[in-house]
C-alpha atoms as a PDB file:
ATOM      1  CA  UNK A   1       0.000   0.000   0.000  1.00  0.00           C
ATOM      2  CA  UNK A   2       1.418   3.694  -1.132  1.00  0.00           C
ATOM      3  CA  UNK A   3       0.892   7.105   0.012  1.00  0.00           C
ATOM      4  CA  UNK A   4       1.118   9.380  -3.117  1.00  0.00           C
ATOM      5  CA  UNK A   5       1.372  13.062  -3.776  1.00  0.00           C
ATOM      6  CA  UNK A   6       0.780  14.869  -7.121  1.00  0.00           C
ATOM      7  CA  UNK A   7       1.800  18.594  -6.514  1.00  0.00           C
ATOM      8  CA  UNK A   8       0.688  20.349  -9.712  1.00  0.00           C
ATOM      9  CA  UNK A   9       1.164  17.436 -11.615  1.00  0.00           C
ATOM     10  CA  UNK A  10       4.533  16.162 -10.266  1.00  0.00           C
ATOM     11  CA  UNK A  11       3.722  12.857  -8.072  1.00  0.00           C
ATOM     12  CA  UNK A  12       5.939  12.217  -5.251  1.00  0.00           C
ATOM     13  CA  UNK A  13       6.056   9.694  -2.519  1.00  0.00           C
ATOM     14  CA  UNK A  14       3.419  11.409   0.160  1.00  0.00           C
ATOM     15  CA  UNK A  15       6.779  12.032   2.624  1.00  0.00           C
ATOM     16  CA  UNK A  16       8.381  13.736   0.372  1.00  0.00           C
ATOM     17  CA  UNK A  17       5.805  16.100  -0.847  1.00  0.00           C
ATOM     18  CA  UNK A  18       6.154  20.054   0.527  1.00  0.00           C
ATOM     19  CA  UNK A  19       4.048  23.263  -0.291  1.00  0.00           C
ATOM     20  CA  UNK A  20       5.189  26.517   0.994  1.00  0.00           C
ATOM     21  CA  UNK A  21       4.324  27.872   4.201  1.00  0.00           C
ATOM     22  CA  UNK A  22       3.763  31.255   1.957  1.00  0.00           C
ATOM     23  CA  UNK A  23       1.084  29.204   0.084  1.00  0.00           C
ATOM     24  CA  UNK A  24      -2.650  30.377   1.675  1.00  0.00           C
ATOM     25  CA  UNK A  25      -4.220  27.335   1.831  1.00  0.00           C
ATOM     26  CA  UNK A  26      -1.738  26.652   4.475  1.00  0.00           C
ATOM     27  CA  UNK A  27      -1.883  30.379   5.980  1.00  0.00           C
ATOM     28  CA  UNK A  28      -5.379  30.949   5.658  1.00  0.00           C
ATOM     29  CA  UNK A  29      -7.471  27.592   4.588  1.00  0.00           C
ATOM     30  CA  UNK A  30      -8.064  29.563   0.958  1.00  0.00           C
ATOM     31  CA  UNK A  31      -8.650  26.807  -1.000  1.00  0.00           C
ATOM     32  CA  UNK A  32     -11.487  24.152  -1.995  1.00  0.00           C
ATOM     33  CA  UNK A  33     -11.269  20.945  -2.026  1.00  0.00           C
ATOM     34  CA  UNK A  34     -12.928  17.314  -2.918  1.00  0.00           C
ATOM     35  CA  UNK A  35     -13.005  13.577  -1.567  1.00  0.00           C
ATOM     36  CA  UNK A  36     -13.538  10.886  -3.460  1.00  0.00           C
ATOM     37  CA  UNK A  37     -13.016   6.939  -2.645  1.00  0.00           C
ATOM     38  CA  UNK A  38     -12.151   4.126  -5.504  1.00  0.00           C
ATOM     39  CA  UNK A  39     -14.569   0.856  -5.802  1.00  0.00           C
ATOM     40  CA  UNK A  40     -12.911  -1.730  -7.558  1.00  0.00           C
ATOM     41  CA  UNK A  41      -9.765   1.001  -7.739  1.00  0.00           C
ATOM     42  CA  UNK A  42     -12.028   3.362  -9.587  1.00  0.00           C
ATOM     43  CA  UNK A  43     -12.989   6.634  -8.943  1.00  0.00           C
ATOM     44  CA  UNK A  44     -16.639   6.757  -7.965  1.00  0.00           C
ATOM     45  CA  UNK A  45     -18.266   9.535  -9.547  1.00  0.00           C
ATOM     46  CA  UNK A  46     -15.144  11.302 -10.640  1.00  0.00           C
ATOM     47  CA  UNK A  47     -16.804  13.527 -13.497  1.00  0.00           C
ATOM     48  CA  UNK A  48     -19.495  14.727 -10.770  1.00  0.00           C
ATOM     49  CA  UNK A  49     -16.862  15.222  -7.782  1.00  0.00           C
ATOM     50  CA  UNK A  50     -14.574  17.102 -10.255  1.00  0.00           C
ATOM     51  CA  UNK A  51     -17.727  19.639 -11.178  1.00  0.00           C
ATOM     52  CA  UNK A  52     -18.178  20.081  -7.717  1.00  0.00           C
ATOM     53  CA  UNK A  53     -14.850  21.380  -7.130  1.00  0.00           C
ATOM     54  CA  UNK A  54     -14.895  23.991  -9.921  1.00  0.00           C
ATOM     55  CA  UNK A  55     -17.776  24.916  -8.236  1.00  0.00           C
ATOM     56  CA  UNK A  56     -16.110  25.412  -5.200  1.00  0.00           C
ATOM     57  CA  UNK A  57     -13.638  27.100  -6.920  1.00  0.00           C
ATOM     58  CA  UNK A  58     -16.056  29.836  -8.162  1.00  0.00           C
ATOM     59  CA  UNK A  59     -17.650  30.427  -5.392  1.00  0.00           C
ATOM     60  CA  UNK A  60     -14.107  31.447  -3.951  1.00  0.00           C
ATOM     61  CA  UNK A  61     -12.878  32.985  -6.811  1.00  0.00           C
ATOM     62  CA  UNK A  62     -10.046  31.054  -7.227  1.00  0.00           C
ATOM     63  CA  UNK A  63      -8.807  30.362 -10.867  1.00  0.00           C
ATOM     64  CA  UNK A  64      -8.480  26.743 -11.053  1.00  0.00           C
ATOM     65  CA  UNK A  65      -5.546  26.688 -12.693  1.00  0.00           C
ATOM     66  CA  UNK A  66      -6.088  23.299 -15.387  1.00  0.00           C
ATOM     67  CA  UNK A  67      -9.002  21.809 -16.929  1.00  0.00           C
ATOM     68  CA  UNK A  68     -10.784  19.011 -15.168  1.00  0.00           C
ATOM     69  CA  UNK A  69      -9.546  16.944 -17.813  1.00  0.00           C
ATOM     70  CA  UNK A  70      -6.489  17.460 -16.787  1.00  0.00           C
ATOM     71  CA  UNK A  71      -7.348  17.243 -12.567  1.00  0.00           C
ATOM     72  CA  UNK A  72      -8.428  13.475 -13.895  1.00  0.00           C
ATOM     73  CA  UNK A  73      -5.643  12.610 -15.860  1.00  0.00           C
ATOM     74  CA  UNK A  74      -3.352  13.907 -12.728  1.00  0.00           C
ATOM     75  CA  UNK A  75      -5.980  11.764 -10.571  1.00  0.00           C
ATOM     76  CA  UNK A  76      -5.683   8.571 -12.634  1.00  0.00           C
ATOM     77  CA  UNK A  77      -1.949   8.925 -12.561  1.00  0.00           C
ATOM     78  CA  UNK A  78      -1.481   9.340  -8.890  1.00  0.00           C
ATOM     79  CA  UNK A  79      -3.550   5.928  -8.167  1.00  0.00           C
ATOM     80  CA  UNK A  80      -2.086   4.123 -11.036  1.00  0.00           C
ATOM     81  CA  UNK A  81       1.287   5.147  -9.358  1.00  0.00           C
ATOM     82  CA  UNK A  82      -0.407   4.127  -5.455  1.00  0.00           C
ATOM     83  CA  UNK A  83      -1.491   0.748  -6.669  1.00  0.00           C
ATOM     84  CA  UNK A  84      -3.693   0.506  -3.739  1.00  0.00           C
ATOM     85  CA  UNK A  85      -6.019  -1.966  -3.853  1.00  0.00           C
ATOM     86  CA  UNK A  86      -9.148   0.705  -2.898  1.00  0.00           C
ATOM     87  CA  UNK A  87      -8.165   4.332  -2.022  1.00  0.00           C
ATOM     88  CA  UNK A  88      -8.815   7.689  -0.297  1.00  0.00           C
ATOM     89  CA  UNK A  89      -7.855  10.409  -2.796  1.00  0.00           C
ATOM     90  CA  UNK A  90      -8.452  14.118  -1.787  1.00  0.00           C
ATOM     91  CA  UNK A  91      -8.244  16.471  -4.558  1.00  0.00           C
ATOM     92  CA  UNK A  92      -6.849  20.603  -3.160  1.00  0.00           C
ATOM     93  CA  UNK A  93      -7.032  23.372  -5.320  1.00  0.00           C
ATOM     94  CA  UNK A  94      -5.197  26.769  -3.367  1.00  0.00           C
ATOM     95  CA  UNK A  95      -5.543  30.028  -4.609  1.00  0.00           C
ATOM     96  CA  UNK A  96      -1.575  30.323  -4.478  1.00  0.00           C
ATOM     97  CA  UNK A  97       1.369  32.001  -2.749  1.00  0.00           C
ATOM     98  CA  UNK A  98       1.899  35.848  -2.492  1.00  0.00           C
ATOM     99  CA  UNK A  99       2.390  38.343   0.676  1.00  0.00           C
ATOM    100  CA  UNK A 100       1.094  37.448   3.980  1.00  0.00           C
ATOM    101  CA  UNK A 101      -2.241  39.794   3.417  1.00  0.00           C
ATOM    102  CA  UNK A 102      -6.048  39.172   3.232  1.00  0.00           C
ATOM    103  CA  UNK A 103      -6.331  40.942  -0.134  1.00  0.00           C
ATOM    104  CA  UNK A 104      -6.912  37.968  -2.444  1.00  0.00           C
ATOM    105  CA  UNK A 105      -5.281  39.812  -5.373  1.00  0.00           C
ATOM    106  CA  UNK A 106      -2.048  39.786  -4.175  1.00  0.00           C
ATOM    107  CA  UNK A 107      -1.741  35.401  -4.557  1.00  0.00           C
ATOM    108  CA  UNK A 108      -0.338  34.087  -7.593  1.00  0.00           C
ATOM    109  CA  UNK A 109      -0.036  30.709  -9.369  1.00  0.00           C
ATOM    110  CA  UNK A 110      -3.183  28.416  -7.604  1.00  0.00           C
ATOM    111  CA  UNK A 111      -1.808  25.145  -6.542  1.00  0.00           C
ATOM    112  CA  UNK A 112      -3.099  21.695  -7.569  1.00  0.00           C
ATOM    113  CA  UNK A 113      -2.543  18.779  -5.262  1.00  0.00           C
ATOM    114  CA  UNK A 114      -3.854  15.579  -5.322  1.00  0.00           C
ATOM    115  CA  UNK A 115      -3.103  12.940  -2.167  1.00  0.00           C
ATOM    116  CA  UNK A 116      -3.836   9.114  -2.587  1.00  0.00           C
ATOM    117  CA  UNK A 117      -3.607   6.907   0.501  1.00  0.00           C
ATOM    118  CA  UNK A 118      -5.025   3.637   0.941  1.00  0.00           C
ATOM    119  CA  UNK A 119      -8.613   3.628   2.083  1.00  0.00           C
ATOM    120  CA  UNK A 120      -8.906   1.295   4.871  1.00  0.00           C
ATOM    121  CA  UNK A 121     -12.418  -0.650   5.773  1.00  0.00           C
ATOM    122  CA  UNK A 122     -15.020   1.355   7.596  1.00  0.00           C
ATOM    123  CA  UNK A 123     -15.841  -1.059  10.771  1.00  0.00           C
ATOM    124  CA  UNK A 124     -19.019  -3.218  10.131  1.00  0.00           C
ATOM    125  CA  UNK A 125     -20.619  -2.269  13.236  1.00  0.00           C
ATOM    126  CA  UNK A 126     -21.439   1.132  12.553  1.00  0.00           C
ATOM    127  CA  UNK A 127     -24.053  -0.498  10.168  1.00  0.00           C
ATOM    128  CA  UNK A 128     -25.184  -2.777  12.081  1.00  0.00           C
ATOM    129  CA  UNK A 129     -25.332  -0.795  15.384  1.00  0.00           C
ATOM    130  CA  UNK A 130     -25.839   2.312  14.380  1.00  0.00           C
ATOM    131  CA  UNK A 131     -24.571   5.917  15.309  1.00  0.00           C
ATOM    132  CA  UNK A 132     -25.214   8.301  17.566  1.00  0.00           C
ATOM    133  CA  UNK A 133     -25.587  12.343  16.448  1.00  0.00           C
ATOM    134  CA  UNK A 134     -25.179  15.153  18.707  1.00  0.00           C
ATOM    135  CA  UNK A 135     -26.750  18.778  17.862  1.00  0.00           C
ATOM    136  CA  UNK A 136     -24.309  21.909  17.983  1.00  0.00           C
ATOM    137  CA  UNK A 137     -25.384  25.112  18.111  1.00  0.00           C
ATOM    138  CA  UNK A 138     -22.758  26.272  15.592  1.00  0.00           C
ATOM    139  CA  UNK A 139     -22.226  28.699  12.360  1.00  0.00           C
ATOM    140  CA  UNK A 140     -20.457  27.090   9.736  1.00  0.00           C
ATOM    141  CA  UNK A 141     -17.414  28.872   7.900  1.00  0.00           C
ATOM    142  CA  UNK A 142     -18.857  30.061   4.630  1.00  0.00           C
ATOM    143  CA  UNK A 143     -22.198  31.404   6.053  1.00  0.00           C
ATOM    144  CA  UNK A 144     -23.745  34.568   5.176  1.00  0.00           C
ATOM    145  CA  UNK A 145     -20.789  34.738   2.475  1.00  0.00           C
ATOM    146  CA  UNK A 146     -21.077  34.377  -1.256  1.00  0.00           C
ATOM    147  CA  UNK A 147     -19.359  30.822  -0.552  1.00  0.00           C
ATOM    148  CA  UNK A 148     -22.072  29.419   0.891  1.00  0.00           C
ATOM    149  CA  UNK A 149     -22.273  25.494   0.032  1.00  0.00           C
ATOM    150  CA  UNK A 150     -18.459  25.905  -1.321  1.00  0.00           C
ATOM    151  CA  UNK A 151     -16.389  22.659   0.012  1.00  0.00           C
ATOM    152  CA  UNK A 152     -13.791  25.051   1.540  1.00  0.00           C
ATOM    153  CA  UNK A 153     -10.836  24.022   3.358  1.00  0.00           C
ATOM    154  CA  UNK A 154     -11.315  26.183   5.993  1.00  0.00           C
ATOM    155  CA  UNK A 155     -13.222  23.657   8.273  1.00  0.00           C
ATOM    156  CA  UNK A 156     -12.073  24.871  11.896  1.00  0.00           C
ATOM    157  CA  UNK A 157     -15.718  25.276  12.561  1.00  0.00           C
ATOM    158  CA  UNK A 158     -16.702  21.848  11.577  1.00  0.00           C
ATOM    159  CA  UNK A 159     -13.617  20.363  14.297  1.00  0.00           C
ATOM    160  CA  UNK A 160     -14.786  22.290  17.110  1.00  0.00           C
ATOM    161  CA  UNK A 161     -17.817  21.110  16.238  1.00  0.00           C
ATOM    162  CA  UNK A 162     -17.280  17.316  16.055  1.00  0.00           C
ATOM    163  CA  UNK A 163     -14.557  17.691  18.830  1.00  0.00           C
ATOM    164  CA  UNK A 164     -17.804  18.776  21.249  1.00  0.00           C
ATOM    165  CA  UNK A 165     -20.356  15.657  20.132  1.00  0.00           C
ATOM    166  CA  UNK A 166     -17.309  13.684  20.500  1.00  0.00           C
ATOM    167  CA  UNK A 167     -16.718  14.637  24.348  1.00  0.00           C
ATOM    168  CA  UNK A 168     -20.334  14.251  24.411  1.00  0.00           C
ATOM    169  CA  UNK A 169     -19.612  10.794  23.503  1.00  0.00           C
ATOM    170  CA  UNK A 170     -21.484  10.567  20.069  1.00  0.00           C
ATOM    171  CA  UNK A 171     -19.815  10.181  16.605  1.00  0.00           C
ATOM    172  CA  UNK A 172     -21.091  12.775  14.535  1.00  0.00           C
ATOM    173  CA  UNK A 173     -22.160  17.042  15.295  1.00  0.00           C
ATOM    174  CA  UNK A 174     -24.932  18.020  13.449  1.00  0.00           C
ATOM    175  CA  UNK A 175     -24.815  21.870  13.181  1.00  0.00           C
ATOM    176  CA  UNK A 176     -28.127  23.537  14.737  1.00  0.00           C
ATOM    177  CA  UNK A 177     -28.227  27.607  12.896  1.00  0.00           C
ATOM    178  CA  UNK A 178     -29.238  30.906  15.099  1.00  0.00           C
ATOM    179  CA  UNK A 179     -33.041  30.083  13.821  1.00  0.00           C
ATOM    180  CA  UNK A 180     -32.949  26.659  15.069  1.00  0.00           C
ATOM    181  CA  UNK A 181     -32.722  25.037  11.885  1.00  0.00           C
ATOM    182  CA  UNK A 182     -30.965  21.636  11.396  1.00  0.00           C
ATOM    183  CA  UNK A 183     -28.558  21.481   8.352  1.00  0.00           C
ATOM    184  CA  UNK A 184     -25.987  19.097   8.308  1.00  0.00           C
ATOM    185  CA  UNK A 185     -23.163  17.078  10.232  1.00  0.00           C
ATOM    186  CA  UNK A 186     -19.936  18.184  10.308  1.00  0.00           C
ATOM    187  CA  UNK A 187     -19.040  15.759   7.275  1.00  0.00           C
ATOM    188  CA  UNK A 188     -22.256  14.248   6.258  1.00  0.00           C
ATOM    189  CA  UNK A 189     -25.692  15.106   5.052  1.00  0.00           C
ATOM    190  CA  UNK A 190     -28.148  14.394   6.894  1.00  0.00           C
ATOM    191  CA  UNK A 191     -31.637  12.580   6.539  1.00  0.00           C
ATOM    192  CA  UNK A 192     -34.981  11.681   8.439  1.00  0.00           C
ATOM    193  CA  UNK A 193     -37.283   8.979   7.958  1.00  0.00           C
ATOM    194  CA  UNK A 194     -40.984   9.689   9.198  1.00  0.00           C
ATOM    195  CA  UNK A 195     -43.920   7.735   8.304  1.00  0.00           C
ATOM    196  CA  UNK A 196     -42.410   6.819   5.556  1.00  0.00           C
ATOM    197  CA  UNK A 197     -41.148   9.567   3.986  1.00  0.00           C
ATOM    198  CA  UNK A 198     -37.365  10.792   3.911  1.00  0.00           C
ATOM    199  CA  UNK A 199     -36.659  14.508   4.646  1.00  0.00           C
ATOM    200  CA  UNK A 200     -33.532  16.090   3.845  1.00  0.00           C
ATOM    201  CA  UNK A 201     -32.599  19.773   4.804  1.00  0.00           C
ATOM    202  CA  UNK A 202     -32.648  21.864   0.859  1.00  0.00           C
ATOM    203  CA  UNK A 203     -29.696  22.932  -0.986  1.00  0.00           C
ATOM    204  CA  UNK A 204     -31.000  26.354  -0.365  1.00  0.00           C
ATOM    205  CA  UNK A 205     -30.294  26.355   2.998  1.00  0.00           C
ATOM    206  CA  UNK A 206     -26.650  26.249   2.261  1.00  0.00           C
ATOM    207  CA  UNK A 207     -25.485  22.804   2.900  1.00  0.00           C
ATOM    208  CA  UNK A 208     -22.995  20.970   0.919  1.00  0.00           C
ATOM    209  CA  UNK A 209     -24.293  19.292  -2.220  1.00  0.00           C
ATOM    210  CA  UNK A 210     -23.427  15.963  -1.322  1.00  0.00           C
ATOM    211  CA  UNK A 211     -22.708  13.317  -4.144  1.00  0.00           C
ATOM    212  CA  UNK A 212     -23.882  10.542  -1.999  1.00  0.00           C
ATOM    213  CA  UNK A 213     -26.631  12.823  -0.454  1.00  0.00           C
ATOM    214  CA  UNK A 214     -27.944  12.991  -4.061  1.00  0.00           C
ATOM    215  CA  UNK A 215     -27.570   8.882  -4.859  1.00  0.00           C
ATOM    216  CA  UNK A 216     -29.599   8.006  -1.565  1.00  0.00           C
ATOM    217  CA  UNK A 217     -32.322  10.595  -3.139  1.00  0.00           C
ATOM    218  CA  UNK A 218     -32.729   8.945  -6.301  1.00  0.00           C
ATOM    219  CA  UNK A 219     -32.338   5.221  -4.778  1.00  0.00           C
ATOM    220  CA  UNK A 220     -34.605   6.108  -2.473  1.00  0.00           C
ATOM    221  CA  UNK A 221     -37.103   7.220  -4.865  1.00  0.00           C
ATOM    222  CA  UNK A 222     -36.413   4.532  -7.220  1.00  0.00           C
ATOM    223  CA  UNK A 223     -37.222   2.203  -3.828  1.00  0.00           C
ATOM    224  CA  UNK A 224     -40.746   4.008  -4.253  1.00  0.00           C
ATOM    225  CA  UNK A 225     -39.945   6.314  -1.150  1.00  0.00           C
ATOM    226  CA  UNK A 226     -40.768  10.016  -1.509  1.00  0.00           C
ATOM    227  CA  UNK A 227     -38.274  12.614  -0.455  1.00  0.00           C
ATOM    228  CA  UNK A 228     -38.739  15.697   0.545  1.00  0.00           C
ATOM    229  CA  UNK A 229     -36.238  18.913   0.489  1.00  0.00           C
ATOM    230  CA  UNK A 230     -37.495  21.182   3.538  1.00  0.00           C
ATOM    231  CA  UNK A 231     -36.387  22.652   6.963  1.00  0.00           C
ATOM    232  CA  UNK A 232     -35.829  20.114   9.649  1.00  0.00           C
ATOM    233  CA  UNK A 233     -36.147  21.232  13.776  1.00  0.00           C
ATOM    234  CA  UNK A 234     -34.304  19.716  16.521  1.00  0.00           C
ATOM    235  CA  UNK A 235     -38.176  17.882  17.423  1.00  0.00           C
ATOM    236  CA  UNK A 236     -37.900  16.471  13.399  1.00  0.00           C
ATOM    237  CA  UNK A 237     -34.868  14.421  14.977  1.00  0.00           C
ATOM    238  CA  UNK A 238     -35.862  13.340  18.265  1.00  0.00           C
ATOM    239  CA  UNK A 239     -39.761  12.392  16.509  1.00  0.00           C
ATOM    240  CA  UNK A 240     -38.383  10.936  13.749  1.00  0.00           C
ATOM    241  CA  UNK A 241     -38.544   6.854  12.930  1.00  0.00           C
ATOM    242  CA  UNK A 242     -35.505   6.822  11.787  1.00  0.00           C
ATOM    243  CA  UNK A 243     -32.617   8.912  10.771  1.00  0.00           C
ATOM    244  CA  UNK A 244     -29.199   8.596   8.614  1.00  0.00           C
ATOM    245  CA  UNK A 245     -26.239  10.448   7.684  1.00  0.00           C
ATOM    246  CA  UNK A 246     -24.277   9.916   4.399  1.00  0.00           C
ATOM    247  CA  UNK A 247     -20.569  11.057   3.020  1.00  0.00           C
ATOM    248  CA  UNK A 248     -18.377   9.550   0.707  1.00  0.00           C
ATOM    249  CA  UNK A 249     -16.309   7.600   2.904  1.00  0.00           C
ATOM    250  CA  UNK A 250     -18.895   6.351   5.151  1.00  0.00           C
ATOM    251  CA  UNK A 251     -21.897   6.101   2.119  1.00  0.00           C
ATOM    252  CA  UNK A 252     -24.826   5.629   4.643  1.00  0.00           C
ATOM    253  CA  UNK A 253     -24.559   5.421   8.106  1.00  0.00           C
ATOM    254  CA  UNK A 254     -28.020   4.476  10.924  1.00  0.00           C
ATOM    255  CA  UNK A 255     -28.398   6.845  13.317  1.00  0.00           C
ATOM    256  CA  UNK A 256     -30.104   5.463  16.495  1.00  0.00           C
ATOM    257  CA  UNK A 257     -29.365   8.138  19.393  1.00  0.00           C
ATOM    258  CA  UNK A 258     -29.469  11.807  18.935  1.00  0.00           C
ATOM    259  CA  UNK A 259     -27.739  13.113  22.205  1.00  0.00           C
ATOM    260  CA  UNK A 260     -28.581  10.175  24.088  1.00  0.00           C
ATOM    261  CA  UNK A 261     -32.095   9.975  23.119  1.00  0.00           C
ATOM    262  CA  UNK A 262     -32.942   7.014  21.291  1.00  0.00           C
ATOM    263  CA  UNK A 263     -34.401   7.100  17.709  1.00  0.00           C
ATOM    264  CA  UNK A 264     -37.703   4.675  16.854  1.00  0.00           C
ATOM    265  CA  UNK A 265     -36.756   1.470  18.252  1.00  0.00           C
ATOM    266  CA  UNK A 266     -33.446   2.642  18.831  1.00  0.00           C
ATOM    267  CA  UNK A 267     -31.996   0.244  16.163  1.00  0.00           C
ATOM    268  CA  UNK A 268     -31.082   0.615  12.342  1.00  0.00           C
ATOM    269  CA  UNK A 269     -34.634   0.986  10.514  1.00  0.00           C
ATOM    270  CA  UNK A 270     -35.760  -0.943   7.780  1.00  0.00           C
ATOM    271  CA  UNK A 271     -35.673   2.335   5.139  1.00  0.00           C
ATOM    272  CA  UNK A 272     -32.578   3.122   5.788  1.00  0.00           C
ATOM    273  CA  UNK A 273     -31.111  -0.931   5.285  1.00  0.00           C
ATOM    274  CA  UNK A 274     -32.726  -0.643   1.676  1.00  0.00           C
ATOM    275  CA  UNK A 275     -30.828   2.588   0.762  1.00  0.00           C
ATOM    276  CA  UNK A 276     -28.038   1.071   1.964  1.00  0.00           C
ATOM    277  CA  UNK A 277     -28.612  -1.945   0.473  1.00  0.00           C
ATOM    278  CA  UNK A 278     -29.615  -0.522  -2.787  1.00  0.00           C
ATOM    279  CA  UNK A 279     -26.147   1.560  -2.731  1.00  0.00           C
ATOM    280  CA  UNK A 280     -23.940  -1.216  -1.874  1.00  0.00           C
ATOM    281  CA  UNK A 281     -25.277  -2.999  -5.022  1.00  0.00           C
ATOM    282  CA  UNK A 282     -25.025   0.148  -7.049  1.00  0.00           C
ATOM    283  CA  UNK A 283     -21.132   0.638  -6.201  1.00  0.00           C
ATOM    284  CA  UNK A 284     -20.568  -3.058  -6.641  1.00  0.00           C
ATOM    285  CA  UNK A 285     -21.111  -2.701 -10.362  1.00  0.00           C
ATOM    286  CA  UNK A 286     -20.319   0.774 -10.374  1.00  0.00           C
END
């Protein structure tokens, strides 16, 4: 298993591989980034991952400085060069290096960098068991800015956040807005199962456009489950039947506790083992 580092297009052994501290996704977390995970050693959903990341990248107003043809030939390259059998790659696109100042027109030359590391196995109890989810009152970084919904690097707000619901002894924050609104973990979109029918907080409200947030809509849907895009309260989580969170690392994960309080029958419910079911089988062949 290798650790591998493309730095604008130059791959190096992941120990090797240096930016400068000058460089302001290091100074000031200006830059956007994506995750993606292999099945079979392929990217899964490379072309939509990649489009997310321009996004990003707009939103910013950083230049990405190649086309995405070229992020997935670099991308290809690095994990042909790995050889892992399944990997973690994590594509970072900085606006560049230039005087330590805030005014964004003084960086130069955006930085591509693309890590590979093996992806280990996510444990199989989490599925079976479940999670729990603790709610954080919390803003998260791009709010109230024109980057809302950009996958920024600057994610300090999303540690201290999952550093509390960890010492609270769950496994995932869930950030709760000054209006009480529920939006999303602090790496996962969130869902809720009641009567039936899945709710998911809207892209409107500024949440991350997940990829696998958007596969567990339409499998869900093609399961004959409606799913609905609206506001969800803290009492939408503790009333709900059943709740789950998905990312790209994790895919879909139960949620049976939310701050201690246990959710339906406090096991993994049966609409959320058909999306996950459904997924599995979709990635299998993927």
């Amino acid at each position: 298993m290798t650790e591998v580092v493309s730095i604008d297009g130059q791959l190096l052994p992941a120990a090797k591989a240096t930016v400068s501290v000058l460089n302001r996704g290091f100074l000031y977390g200006d830059s956007a980034f994506e995750v993606l995970r292999t099945y079979q050693g392929r990217p899964f959903k490379g072309p939509e991952h990649l489009r997310r990341l321009l996004s990003s990248c707009t939103r910013l107003l950083i230049e990405c400085p190649v086309s995405l043809d070229i992020l997935a030939e670099e991308m290809h390259a690095a994990l042909e060069y790995a050889g892992n059998a399944e990997s973690y790659i994590r594509i970072i696109v900085t606006r560049g290096s230039g005087p330590v100042l805030l005014d964004l027109r003084t960086a130069q030359h955006p930085t591509r960098v693309i890590i590979v590391l093996p992806l280990p196995p996510q444990p199989s109890a989490m599925y079976q068991d479940g999670v729990e989810i603790s709610l954080v009152a919390s803003s998260r970084a791009t709010d109230g800015s024109r980057a809302v919904g950009a996958k920024a690097s600057n994610y300090q707000p999303n540690m201290l956040a999952l550093h509390e619901a960890k010492k609270r002894g769950a496994y995932e924050s869930v950030f709760v807005g000054l209006h009480g609104e529920v939006s999303e973990g602090a790496s996962s979109n969130l869902f809720v199962v009641r009567e039936g029918t899945i709710v998911t907080p809207p892209i409107r409200a500024g949440i991350l456009e997940g990829i696998t947030r958007r596969c567990a809509i339409d499998l869900a849907r093609s399961l004959d489950h409606a799913v609905i895009e609206t506001a969800l309260f803290p009492s939408d989580l503790y009333g709900a039947d059943e709740i789950f969170i998905t990312s790209t690392l994790r895919e879909i994960v139960p949620v049976v506790r939310v701050d201690g309080e246990p959710i339906g029958r406090g096991h993994p419910g049966s609409i959320t083992q058909k999306v996950i079911r459904a997924f599995r089988s979709m990635t299998q062949t993927a």
